[in-house]
Protein backbone atom coordinates (compact mmCIF):
# COMPACT_ATOMS: atom_id res chain seq x y z
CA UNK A 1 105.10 96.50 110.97
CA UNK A 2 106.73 99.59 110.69
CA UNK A 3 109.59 100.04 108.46
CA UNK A 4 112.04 103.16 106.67
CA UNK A 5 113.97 101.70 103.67
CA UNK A 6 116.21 102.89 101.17
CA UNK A 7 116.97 100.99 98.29
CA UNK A 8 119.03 101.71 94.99
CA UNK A 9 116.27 102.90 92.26
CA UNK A 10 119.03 100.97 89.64
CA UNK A 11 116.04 97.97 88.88
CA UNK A 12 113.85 100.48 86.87
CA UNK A 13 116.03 104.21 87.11
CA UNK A 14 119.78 102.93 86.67
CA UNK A 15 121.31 104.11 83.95
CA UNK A 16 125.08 103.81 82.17
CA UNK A 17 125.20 108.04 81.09
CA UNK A 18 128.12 109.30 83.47
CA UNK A 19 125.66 112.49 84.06
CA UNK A 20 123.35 110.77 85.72
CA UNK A 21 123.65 110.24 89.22
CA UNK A 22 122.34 107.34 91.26
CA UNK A 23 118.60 107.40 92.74
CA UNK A 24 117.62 105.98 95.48
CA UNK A 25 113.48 104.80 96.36
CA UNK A 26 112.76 105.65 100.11
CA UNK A 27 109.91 104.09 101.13
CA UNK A 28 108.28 104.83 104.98
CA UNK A 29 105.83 101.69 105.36
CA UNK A 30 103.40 100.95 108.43
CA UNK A 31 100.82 97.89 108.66
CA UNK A 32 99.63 94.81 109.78
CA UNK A 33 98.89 91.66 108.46
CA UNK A 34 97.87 88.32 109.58
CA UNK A 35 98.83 84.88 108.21
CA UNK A 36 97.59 80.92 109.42
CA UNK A 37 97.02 78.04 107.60
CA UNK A 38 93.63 77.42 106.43
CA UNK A 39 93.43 74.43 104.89
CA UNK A 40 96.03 71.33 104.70
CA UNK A 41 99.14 72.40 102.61
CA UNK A 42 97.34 76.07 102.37
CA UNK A 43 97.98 78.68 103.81
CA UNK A 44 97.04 82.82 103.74
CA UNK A 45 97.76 86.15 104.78
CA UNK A 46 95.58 89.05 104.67
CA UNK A 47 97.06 92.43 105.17
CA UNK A 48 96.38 96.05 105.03
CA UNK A 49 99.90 98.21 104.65
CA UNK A 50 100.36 102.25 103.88
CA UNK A 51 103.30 103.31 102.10
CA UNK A 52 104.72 106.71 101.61
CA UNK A 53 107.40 106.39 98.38
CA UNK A 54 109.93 108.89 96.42
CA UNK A 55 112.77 109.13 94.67
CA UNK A 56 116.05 111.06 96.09
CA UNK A 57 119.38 111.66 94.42
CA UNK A 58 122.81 111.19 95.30
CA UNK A 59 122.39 114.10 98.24
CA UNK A 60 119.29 113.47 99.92
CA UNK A 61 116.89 115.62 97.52
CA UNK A 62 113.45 114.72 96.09
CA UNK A 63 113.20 114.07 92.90
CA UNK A 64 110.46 113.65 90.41
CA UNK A 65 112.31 113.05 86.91
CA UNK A 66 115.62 111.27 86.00
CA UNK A 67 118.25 111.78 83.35
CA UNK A 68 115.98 110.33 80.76
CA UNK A 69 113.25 112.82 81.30
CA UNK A 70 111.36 109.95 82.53
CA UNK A 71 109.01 110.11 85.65
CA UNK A 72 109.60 108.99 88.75
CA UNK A 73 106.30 109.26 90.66
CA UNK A 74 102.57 108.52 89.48
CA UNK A 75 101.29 111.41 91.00
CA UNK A 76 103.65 114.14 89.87
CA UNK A 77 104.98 115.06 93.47
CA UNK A 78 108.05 113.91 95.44
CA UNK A 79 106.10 111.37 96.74
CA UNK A 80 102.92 108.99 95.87
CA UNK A 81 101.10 107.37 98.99
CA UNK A 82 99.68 104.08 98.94
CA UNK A 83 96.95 102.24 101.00
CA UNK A 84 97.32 98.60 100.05
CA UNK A 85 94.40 95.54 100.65
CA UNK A 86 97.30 92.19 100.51
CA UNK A 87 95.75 88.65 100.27
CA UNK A 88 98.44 86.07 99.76
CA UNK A 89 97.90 82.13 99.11
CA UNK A 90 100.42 79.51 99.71
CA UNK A 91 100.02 75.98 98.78
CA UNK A 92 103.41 73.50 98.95
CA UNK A 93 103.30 69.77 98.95
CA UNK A 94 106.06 67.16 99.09
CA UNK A 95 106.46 63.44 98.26
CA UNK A 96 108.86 61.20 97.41
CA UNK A 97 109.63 61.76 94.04
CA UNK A 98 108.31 65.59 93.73
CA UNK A 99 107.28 68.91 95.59
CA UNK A 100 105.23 71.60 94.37
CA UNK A 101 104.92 75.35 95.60
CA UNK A 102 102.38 77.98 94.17
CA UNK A 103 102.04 81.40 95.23
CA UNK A 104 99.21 83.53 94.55
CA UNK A 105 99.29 87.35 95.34
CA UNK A 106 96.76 90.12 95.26
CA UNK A 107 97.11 93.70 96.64
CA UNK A 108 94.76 96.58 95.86
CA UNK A 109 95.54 100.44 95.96
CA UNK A 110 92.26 101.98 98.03
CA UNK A 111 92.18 105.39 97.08
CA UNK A 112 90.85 106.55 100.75
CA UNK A 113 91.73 110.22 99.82
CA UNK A 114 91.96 111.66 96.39
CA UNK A 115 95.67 111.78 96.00
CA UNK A 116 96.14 108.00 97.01
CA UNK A 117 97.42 105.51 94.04
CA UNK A 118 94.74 103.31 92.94
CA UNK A 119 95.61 100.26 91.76
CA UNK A 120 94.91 96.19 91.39
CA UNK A 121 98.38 93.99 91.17
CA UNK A 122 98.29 90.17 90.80
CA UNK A 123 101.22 88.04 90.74
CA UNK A 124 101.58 84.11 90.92
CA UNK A 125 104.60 82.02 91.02
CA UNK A 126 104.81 78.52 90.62
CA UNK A 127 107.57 75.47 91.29
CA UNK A 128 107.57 71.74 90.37
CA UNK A 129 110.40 69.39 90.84
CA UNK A 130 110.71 65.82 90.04
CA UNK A 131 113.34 63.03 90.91
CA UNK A 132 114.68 61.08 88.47
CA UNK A 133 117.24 58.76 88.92
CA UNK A 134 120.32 60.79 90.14
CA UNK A 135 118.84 63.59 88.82
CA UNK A 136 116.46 66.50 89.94
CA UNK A 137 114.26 68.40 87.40
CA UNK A 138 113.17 71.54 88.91
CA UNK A 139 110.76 74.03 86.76
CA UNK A 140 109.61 77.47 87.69
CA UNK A 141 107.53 80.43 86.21
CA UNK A 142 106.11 83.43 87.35
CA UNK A 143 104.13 86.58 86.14
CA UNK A 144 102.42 89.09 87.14
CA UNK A 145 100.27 92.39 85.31
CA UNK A 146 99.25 96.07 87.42
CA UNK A 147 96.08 98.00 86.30
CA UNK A 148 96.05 101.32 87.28
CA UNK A 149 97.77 104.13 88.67
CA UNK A 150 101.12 102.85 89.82
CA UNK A 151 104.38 104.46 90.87
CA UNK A 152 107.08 103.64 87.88
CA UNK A 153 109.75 101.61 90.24
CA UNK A 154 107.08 99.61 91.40
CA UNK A 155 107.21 98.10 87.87
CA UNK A 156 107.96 94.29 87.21
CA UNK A 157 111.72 94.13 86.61
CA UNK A 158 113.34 91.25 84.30
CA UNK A 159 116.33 90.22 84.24
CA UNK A 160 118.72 89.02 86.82
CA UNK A 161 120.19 86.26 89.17
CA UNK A 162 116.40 85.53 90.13
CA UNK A 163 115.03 86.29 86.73
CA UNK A 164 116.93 86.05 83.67
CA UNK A 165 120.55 84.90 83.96
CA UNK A 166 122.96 86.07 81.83
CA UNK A 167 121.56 89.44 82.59
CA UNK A 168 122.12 92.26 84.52
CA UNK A 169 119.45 92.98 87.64
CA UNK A 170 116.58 94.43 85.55
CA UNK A 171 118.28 94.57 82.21
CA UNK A 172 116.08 92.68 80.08
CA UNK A 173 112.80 95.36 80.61
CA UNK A 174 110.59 96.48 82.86
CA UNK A 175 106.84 96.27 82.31
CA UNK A 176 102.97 96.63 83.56
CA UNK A 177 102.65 93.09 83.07
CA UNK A 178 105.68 90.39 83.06
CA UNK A 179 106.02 86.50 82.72
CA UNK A 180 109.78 84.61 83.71
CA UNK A 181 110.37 80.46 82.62
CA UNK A 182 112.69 79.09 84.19
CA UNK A 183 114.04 74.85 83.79
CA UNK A 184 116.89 73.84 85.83
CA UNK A 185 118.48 69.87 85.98
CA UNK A 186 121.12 68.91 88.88
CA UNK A 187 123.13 66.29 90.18
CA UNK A 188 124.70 65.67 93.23
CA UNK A 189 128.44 65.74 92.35
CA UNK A 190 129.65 64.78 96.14
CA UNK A 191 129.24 65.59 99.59
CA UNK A 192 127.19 68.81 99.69
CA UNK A 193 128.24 69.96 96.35
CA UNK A 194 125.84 69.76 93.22
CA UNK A 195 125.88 70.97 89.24
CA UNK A 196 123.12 72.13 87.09
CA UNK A 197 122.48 73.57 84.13
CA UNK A 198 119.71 75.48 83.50
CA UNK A 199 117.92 78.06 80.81
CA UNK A 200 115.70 81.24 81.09
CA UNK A 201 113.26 83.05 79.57
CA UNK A 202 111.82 86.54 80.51
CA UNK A 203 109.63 89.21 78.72
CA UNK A 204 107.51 92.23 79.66
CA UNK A 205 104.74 90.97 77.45
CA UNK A 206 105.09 93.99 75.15
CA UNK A 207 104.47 96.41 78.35
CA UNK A 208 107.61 98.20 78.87
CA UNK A 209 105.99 101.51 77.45
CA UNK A 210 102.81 101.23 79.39
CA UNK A 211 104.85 102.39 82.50
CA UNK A 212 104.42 105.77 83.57
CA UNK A 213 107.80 107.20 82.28
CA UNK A 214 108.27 104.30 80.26
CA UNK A 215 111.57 103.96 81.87
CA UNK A 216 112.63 100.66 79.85
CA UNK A 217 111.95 102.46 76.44
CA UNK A 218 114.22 105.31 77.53
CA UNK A 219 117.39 102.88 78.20
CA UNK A 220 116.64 100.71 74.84
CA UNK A 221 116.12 97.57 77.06
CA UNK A 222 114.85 94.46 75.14
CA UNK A 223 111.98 93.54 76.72
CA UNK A 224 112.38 90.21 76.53
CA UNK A 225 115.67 88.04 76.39
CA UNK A 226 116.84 84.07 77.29
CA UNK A 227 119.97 82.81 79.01
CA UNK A 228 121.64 79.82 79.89
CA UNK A 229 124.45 77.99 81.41
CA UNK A 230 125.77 76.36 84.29
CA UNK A 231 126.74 76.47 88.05
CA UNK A 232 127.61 74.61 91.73
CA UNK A 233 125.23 74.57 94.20
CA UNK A 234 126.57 73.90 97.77
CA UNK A 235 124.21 73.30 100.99
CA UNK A 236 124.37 75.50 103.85
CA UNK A 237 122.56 76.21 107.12
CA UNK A 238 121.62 79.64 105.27
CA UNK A 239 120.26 77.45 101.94
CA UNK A 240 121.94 76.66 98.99
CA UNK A 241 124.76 79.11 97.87
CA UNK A 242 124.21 79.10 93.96
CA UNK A 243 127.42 80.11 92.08
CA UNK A 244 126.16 80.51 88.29
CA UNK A 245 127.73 81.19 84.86
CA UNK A 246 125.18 82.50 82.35
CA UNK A 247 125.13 83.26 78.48
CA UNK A 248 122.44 85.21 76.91
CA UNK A 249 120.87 86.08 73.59
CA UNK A 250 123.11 89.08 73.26
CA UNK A 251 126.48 86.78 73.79
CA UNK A 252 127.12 88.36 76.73
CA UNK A 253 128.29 86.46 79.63
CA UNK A 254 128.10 87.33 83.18
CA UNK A 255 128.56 85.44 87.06
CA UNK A 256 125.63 84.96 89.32
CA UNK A 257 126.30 84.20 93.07
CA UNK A 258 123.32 83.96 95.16
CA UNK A 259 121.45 82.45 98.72
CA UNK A 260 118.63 80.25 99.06
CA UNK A 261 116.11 79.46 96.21
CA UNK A 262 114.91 81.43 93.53
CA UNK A 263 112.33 83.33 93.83
């Protein structure tokens, strides 16, 4: 794998001031990894990936601090670099009545050379669905924590069509450690069409100014919220395209639309 991405810095960086200007993470990326199933209804990846990662504004140029006076690399340059150790689990069984996925994730930052990031990241997911009747009960959570020396928009974001609903992408906090709850029950309405309703609940686990930067603390984000509401679901070759209306804590309402499953 070799890879040169750009991708808005809004998650962790956004911000609402009109004088500051978007910023953008561009990541260069070069690895290999190797996945097969080593057990029935397991399956792993090991990997070994090096990333080179900064933040640029609206005209190309490096940057090292936003608007907010906040950080935007661990190191202190226009860039960090990253050696990364990945071992990923999969396990995902089906029956009749329910199905079950868990994810476990584990990368480590090998600081090779001095100026390399050095850190340990572990994140699990986890969803369980169950049949009943006409109904499906589907329930999800995640989480996730970083120790060490880690570059601020590689932070755990809350908040979002695959987080929190009801929230903007990333508006609820973003922290060093994070944990998302997620209940959703649906019924097929006809054809390929179904509703569900469904609630939300996300926090940074009192993180958010652990963060180099402390980013979240700087836009007076929550750190934690809930939402709730309702939405269609329609099959597709692509998945299911989720169309979602969502309330949260704050009374503030918002439209999701998105592809596939949650995260």
């Amino acid at each position: 794998m070799v890879q040169n991405s750009r991708t808005p810095g809004t998650l962790i960086h956004g911000g609402e001031h009109p004088d500051h200007s978007p910023i953008t993470i561009g990541r260069v990326t070069a690895g290999i990894e190797y996945s097969r199933p080593f057990r029935p209804k397991w399956s792993g990846t090991l990997g070994l990936i090096f990333q080179h990662a900064g933040a640029r504004d609206d005209k190309g140029n490096p940057m090292i601090r936003d608007f907010y006076n906040s950080q935007l690399t661990a190191s202190g340059n226009p860039y960090d670099d990253t050696l990364l150790a990945k071992l990923e689990s999969v396990y995902t069984d089906s029956g009749d009545q329910s199905s079950t996925m868990f994810v476990f994730n584990v990368e480590q930052g090998l600081p090779i050379l001095p100026e390399w990031l050095s850190f340990n990241r572990v994140t699990a997911r986890l969803r369980q669905s169950y049949e009943i009747g006409p109904a499906r009960l589907l329930l999800s959570a995640s989480g996730g924590h970083v120790e060490g020396n880690f570059s601020p928009h590689e932070a755990f974001a809350i908040g979002g069509t695959n987080s929190v609903r009801g929230y903007e992408e990333g508006a609820v906090g973003s922290g060093r450690s994070y944990a998302v709850g997620s209940g959703e029950v649906s019924c097929r309405l006809f054809g390929p069409l179904e509703g569900v309703v469904f609630g939300d609940y996300g926090s940074d686990l009192g993180s958010g100014p652990t963060v180099p930067g402390d980013p979240a603390g700087a836009r007076g984000k929550p750190g934690s919220g809930y939402g709730y509401g309702v939405g269609i679901r329609v099959d597709s070759p692509l998945g299911p395209l989720r169309l979602e209306y969502a309330f949260n804590d704050k009374q503030a309402r918002r439209f999701h639309f998105g592809v596939g499953h949650r995260n």
